[in-house]
PDB file of N, CA and C in Angstrom:
ATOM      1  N   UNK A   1     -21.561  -5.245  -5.103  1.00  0.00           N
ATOM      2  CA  UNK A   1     -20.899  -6.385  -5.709  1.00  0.00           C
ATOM      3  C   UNK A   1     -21.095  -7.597  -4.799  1.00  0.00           C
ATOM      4  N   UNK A   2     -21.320  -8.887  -5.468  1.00  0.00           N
ATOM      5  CA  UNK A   2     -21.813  -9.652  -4.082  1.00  0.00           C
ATOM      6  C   UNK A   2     -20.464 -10.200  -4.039  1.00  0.00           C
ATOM      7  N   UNK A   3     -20.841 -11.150  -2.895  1.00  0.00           N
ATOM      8  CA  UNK A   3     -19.217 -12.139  -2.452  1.00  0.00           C
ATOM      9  C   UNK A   3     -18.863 -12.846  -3.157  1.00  0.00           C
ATOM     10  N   UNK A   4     -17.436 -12.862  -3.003  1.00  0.00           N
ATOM     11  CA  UNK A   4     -16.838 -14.342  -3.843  1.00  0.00           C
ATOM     12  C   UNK A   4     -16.699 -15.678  -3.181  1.00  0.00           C
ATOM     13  N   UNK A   5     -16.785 -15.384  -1.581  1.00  0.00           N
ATOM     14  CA  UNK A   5     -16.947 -16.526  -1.160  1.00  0.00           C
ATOM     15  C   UNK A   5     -18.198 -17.123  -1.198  1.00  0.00           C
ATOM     16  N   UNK A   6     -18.472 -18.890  -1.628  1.00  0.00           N
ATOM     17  CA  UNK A   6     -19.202 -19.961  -1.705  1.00  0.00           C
ATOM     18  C   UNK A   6     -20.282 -19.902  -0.407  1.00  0.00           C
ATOM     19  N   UNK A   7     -20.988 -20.163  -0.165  1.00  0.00           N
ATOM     20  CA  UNK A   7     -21.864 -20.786   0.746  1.00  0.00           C
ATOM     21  C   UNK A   7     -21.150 -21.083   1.774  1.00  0.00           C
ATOM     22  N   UNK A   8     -21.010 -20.840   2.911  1.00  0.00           N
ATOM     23  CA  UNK A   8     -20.613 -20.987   4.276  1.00  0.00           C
ATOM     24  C   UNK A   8     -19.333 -21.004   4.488  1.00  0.00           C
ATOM     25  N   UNK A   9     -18.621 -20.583   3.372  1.00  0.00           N
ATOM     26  CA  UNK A   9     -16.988 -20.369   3.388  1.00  0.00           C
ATOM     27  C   UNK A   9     -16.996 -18.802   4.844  1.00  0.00           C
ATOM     28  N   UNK A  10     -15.934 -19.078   5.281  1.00  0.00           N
ATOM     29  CA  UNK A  10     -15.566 -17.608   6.167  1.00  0.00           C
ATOM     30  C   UNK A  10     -14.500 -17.104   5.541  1.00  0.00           C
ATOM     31  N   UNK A  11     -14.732 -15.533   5.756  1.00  0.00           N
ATOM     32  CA  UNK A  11     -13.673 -15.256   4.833  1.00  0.00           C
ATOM     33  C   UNK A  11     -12.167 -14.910   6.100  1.00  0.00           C
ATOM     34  N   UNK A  12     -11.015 -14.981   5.126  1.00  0.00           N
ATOM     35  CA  UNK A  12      -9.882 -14.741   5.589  1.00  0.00           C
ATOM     36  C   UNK A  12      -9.219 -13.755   6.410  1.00  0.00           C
ATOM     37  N   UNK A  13      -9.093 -14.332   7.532  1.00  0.00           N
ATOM     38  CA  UNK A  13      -8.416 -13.137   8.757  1.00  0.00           C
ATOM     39  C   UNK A  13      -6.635 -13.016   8.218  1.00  0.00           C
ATOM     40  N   UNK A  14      -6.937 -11.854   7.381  1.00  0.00           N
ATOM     41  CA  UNK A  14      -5.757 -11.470   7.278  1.00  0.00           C
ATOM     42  C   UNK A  14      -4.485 -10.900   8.213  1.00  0.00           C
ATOM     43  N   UNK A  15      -5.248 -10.415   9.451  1.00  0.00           N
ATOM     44  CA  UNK A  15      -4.248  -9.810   9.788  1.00  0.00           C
ATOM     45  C   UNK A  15      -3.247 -11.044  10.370  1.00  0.00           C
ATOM     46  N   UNK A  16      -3.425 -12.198  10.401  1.00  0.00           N
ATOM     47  CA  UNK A  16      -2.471 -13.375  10.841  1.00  0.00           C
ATOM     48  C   UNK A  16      -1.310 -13.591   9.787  1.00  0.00           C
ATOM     49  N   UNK A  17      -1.251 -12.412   9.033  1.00  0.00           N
ATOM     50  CA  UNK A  17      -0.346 -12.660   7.800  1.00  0.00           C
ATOM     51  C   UNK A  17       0.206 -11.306   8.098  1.00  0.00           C
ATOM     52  N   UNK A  18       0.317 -10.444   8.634  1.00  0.00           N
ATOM     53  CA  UNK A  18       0.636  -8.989   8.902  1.00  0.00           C
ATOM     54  C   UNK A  18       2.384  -8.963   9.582  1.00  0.00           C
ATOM     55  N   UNK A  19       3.410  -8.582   8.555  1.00  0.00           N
ATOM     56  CA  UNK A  19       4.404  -8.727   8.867  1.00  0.00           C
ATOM     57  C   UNK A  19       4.962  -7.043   8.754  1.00  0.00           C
ATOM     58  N   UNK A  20       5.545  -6.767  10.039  1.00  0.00           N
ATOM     59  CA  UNK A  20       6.305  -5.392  10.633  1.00  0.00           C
ATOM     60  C   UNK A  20       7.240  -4.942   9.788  1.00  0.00           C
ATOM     61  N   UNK A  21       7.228  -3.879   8.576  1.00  0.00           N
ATOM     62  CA  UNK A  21       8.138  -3.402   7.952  1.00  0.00           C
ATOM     63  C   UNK A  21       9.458  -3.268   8.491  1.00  0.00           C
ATOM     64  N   UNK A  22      10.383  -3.835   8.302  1.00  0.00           N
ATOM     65  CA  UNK A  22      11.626  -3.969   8.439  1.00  0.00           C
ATOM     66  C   UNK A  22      12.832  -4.696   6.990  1.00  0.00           C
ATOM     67  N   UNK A  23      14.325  -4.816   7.431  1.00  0.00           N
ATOM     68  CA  UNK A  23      15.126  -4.564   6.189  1.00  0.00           C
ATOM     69  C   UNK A  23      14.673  -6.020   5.709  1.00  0.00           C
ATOM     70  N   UNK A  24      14.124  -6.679   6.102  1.00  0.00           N
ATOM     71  CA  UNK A  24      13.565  -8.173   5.609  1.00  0.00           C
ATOM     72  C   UNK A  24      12.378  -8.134   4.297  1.00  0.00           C
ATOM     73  N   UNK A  25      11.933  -7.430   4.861  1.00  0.00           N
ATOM     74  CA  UNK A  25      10.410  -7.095   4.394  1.00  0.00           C
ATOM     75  C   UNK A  25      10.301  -7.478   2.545  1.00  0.00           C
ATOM     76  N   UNK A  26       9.600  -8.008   2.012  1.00  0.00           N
ATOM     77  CA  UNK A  26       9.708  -8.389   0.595  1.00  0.00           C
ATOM     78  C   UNK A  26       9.377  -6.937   0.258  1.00  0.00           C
ATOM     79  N   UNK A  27       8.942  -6.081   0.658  1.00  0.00           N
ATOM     80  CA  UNK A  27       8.743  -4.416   0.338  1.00  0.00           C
ATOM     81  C   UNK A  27      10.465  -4.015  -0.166  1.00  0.00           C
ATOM     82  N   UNK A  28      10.710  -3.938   1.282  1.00  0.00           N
ATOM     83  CA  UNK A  28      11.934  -3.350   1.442  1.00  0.00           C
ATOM     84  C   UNK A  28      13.152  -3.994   0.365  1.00  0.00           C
ATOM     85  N   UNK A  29      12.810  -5.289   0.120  1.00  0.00           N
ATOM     86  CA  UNK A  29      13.959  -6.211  -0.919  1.00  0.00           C
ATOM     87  C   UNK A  29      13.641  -5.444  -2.232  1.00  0.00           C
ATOM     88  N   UNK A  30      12.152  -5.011  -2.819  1.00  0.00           N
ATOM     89  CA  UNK A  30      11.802  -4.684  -3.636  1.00  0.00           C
ATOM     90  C   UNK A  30      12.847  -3.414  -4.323  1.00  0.00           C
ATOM     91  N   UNK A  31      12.636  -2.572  -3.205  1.00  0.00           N
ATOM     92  CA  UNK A  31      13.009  -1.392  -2.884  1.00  0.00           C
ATOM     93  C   UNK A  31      14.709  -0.774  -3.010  1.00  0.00           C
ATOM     94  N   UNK A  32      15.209  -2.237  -2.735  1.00  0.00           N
ATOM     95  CA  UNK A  32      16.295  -1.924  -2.944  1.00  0.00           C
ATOM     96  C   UNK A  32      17.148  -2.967  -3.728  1.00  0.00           C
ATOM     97  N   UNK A  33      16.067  -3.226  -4.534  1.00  0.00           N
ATOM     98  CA  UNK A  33      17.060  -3.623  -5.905  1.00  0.00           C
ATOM     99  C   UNK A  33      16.418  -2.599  -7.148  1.00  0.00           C
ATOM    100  N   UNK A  34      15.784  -1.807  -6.587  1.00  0.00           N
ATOM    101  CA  UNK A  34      15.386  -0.652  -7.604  1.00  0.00           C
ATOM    102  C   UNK A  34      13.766  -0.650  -7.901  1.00  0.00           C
ATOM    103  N   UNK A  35      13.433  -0.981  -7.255  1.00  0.00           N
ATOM    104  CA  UNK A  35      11.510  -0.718  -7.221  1.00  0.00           C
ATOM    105  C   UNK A  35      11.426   0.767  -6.817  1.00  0.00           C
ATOM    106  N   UNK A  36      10.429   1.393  -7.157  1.00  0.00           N
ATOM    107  CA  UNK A  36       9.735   2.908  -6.277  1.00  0.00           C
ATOM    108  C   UNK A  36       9.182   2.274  -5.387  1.00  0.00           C
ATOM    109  N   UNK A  37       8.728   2.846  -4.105  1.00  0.00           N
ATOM    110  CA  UNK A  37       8.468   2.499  -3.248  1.00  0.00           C
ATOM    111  C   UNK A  37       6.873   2.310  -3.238  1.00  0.00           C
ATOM    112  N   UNK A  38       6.208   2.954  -4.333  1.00  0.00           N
ATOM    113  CA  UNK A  38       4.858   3.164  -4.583  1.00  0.00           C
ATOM    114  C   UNK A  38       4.566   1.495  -4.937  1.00  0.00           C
ATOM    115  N   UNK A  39       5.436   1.446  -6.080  1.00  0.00           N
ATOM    116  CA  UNK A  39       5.235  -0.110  -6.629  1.00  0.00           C
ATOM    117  C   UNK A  39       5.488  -1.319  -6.257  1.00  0.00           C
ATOM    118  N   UNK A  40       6.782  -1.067  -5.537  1.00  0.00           N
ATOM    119  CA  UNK A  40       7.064  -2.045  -4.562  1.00  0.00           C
ATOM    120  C   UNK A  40       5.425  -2.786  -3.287  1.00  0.00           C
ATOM    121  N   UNK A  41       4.804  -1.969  -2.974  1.00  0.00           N
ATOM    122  CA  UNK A  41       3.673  -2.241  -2.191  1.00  0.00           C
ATOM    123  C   UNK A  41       2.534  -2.797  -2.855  1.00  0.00           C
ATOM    124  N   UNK A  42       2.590  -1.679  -3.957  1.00  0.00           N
ATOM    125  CA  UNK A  42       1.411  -2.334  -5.003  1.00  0.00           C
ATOM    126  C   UNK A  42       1.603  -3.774  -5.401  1.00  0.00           C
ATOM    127  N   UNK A  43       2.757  -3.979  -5.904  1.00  0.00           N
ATOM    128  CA  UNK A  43       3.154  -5.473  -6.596  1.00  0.00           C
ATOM    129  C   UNK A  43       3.316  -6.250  -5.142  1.00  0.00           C
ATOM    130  N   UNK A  44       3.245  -6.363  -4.085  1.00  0.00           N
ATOM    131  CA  UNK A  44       3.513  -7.317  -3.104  1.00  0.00           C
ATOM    132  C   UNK A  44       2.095  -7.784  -3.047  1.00  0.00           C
ATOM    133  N   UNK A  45       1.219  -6.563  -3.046  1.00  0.00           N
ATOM    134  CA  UNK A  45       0.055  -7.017  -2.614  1.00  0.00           C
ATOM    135  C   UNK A  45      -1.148  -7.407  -3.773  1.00  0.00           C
ATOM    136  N   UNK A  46      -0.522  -7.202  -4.711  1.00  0.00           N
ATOM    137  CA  UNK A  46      -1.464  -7.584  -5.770  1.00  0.00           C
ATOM    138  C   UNK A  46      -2.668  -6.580  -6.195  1.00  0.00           C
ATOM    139  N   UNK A  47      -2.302  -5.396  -6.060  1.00  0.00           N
ATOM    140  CA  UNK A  47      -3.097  -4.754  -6.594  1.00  0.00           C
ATOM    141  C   UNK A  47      -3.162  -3.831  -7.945  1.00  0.00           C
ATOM    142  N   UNK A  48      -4.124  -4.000  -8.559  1.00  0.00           N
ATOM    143  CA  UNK A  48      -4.314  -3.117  -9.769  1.00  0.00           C
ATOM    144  C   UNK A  48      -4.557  -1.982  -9.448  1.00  0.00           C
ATOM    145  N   UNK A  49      -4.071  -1.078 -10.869  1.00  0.00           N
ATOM    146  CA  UNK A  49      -4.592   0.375 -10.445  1.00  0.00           C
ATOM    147  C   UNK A  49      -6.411   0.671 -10.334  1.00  0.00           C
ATOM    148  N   UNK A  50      -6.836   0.328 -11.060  1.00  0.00           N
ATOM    149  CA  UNK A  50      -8.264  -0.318 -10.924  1.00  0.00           C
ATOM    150  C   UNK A  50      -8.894  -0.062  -9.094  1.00  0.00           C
ATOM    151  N   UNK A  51      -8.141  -1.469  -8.882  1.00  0.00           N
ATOM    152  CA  UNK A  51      -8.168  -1.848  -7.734  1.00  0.00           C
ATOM    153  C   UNK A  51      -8.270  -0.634  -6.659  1.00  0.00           C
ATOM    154  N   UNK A  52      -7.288  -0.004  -6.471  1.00  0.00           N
ATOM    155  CA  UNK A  52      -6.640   1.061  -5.734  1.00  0.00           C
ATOM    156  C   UNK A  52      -7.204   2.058  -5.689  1.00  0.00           C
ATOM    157  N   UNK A  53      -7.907   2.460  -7.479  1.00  0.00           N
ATOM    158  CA  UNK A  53      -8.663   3.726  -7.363  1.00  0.00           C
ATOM    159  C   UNK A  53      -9.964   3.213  -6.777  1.00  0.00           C
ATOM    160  N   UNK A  54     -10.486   2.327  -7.034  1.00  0.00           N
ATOM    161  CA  UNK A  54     -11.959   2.063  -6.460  1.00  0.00           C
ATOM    162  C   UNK A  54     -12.051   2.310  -4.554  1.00  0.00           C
ATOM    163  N   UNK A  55     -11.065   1.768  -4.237  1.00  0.00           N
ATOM    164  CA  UNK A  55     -11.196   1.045  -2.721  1.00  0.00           C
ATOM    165  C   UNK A  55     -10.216   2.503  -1.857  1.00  0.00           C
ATOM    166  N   UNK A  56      -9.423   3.298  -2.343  1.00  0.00           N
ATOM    167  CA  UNK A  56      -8.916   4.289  -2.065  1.00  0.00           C
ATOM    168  C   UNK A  56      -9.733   5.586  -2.515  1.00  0.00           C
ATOM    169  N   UNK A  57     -10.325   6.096  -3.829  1.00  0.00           N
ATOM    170  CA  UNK A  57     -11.075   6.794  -3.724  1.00  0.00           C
ATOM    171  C   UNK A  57     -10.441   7.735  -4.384  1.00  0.00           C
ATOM    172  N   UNK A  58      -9.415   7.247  -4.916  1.00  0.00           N
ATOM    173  CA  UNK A  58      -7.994   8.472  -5.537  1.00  0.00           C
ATOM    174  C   UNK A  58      -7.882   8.623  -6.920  1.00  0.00           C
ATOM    175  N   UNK A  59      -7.628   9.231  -7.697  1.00  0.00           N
ATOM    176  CA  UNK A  59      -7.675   9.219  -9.337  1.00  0.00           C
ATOM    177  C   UNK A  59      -6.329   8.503  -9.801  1.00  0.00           C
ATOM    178  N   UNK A  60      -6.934   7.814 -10.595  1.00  0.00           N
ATOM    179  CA  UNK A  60      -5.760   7.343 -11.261  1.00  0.00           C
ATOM    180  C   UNK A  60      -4.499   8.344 -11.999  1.00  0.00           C
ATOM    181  N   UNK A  61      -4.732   9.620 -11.463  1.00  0.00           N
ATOM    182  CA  UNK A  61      -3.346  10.524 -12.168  1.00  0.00           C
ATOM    183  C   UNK A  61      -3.076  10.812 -10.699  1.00  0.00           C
ATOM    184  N   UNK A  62      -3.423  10.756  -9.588  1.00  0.00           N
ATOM    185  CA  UNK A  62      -2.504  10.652  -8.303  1.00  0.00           C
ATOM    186  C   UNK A  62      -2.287   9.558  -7.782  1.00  0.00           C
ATOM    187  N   UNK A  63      -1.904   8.411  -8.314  1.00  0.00           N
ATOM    188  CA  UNK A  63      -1.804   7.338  -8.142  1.00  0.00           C
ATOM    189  C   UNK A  63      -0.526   7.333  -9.164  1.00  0.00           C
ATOM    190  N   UNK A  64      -0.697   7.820  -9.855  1.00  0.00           N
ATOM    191  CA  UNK A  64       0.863   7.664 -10.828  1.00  0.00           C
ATOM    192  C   UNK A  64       1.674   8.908 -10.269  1.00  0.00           C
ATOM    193  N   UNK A  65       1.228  10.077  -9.723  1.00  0.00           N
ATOM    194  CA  UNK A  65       2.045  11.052  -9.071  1.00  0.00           C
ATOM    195  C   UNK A  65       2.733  10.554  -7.937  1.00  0.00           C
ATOM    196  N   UNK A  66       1.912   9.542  -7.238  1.00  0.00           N
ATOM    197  CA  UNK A  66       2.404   8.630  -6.333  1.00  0.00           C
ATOM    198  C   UNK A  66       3.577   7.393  -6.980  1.00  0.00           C
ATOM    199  N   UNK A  67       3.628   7.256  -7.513  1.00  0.00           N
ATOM    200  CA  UNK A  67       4.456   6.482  -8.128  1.00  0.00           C
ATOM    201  C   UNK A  67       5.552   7.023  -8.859  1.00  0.00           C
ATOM    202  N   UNK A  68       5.775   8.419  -9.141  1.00  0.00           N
ATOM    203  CA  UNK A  68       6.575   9.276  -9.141  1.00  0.00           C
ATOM    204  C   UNK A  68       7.245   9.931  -8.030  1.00  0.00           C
ATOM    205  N   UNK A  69       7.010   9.506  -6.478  1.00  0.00           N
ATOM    206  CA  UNK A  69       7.146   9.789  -5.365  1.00  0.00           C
ATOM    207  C   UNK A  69       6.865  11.595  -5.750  1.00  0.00           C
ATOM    208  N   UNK A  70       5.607  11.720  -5.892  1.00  0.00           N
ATOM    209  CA  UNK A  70       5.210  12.974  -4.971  1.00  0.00           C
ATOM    210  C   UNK A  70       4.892  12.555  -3.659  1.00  0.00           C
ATOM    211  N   UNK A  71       4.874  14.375  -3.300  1.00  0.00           N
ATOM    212  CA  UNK A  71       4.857  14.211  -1.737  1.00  0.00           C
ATOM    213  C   UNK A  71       3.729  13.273  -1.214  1.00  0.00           C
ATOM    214  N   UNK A  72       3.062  12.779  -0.092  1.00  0.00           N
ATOM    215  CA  UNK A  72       2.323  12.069   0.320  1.00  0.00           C
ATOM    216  C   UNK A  72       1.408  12.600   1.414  1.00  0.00           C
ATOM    217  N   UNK A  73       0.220  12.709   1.574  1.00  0.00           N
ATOM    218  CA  UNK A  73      -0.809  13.159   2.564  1.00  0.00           C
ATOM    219  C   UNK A  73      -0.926  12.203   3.581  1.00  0.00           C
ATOM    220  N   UNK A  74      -0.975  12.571   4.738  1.00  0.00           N
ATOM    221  CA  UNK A  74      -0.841  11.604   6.157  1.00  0.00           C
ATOM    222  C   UNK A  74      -1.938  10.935   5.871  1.00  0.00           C
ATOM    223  N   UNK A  75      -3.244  11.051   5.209  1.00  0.00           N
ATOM    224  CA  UNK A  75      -4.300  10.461   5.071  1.00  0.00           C
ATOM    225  C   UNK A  75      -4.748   9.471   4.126  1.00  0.00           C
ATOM    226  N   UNK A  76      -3.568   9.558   2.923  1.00  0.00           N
ATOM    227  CA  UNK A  76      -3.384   8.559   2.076  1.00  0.00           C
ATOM    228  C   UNK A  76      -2.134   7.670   2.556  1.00  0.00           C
ATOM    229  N   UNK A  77      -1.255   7.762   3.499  1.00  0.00           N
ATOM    230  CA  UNK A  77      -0.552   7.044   4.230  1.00  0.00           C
ATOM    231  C   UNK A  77      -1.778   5.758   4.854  1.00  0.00           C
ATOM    232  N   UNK A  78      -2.422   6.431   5.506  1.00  0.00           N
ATOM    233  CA  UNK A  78      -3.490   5.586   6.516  1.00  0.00           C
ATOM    234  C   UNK A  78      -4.511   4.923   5.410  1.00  0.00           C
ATOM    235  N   UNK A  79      -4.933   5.592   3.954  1.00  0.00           N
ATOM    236  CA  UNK A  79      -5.524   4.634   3.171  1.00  0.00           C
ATOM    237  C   UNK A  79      -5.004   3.768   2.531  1.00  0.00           C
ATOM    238  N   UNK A  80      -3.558   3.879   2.183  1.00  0.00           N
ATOM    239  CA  UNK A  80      -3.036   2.901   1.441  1.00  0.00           C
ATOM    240  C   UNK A  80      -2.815   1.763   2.975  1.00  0.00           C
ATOM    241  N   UNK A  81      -1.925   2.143   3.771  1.00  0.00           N
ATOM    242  CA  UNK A  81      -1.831   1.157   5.149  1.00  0.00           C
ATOM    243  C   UNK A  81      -3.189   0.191   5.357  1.00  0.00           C
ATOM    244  N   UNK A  82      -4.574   1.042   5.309  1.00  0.00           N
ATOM    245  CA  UNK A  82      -5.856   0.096   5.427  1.00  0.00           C
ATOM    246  C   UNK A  82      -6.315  -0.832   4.450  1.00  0.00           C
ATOM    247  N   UNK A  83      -5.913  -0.315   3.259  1.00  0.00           N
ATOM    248  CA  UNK A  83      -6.088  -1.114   1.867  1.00  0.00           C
ATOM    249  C   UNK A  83      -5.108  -2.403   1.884  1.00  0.00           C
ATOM    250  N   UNK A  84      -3.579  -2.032   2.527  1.00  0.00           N
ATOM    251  CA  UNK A  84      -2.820  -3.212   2.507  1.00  0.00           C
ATOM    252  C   UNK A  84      -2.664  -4.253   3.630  1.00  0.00           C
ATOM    253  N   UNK A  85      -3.171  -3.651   4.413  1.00  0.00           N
ATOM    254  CA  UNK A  85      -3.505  -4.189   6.210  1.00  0.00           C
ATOM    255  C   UNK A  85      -2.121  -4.633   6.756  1.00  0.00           C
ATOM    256  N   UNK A  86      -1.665  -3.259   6.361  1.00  0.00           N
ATOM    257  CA  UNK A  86      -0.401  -2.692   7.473  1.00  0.00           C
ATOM    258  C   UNK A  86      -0.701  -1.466   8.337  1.00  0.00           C
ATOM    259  N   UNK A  87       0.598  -1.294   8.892  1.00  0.00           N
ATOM    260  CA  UNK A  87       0.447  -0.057   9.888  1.00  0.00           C
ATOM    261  C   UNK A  87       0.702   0.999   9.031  1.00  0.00           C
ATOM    262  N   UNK A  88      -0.131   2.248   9.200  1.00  0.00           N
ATOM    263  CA  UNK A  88       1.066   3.516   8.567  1.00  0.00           C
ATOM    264  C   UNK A  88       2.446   3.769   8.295  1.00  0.00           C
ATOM    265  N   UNK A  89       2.825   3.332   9.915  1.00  0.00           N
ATOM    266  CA  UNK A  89       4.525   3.326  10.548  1.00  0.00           C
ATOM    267  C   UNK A  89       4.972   2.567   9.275  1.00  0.00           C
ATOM    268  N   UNK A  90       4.461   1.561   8.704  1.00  0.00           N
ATOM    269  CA  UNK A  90       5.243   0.711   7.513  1.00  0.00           C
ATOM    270  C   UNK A  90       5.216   1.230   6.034  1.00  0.00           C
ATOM    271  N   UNK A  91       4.340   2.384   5.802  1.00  0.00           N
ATOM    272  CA  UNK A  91       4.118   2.904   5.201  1.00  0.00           C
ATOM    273  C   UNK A  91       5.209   3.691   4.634  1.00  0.00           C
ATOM    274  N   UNK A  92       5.298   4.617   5.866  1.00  0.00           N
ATOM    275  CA  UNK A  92       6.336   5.877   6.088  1.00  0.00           C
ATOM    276  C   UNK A  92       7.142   5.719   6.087  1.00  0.00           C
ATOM    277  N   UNK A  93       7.796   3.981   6.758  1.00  0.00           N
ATOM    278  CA  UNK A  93       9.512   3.587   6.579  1.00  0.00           C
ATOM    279  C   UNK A  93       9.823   3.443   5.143  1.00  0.00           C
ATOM    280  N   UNK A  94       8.417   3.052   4.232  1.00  0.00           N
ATOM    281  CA  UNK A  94       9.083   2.613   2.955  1.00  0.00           C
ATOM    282  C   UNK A  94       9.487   3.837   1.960  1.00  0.00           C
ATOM    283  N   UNK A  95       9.467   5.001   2.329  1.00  0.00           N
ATOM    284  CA  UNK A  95       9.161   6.266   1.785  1.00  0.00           C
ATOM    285  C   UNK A  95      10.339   6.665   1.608  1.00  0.00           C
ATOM    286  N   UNK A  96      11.044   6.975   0.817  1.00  0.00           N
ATOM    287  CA  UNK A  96      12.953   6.967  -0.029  1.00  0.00           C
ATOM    288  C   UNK A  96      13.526   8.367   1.183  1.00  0.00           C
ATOM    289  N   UNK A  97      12.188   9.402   1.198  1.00  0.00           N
ATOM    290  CA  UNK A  97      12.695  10.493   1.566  1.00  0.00           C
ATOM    291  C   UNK A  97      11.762  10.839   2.723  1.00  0.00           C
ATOM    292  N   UNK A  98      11.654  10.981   3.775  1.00  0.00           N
ATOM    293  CA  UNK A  98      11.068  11.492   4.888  1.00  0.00           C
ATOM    294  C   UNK A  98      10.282  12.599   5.029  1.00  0.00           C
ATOM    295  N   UNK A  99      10.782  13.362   4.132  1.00  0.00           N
ATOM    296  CA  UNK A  99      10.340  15.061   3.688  1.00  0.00           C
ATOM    297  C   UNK A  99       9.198  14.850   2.930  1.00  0.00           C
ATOM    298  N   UNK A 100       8.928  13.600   2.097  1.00  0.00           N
ATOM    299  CA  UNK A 100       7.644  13.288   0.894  1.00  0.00           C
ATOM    300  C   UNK A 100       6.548  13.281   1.940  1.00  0.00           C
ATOM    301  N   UNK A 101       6.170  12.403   3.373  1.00  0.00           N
ATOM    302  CA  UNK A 101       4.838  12.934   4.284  1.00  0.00           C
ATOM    303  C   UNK A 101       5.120  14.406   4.154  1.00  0.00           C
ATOM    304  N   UNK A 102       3.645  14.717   3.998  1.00  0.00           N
ATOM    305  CA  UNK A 102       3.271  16.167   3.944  1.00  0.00           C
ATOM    306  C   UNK A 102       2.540  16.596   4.932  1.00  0.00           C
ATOM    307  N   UNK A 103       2.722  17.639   6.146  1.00  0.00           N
ATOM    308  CA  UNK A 103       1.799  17.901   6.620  1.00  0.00           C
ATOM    309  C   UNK A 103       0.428  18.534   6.790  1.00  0.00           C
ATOM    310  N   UNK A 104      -0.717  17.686   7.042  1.00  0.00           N
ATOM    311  CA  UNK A 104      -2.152  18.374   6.515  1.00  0.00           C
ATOM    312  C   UNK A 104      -2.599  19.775   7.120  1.00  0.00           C
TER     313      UNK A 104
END
């Protein structure tokens, strides 16, 4: 797919926008006025399911299992975290139940 940026545009250093999951967090506000925690991330960051399955690599029926809070693989912790250009750690705080990381 080629770029969307123009002719000599640079593209955007995101991580200067990278804010530390905490009770502030527009995640966390999401979250607790009744978002899933799946969607809450998705909708902050603007992503389609589309989106998610392409660049994650995941089927779109574990992507809605995810959004049903099934359990979670430490390794889709670290793909969704790279896809959103957060830490894992922010990942895992947003997670309702602690017990949902699964160990591989």
């Amino acid at each position: 797919m080629p770029s969307r940026r123009r002719k000599g545009e640079r593209p955007i250093d995101k991580s200067q926008f990278y804010r530390p999951y905490d009770s502030t967090h527009p995640v966390a506000h999401a979250i607790s006025t009744g978002s899933r925690w799946f969607l809450a991330w998705q909708f902050q960051y603007g992503f389609s399911d589309a989106r998610l399955v392409k660049q994650l690599g995941m089927s779109p029926g574990r992507l809605r299992q995810l959004d049903q809070d099934a359990p979670i693989l430490p390794a889709e912790v670290d793909a969704l975290a790279a896809a959103y250009g957060v830490q894992p750690s922010d990942i895992i705080a947003s997670l309702p139940d602690p017990e949902m990381l699964l160990k591989e």
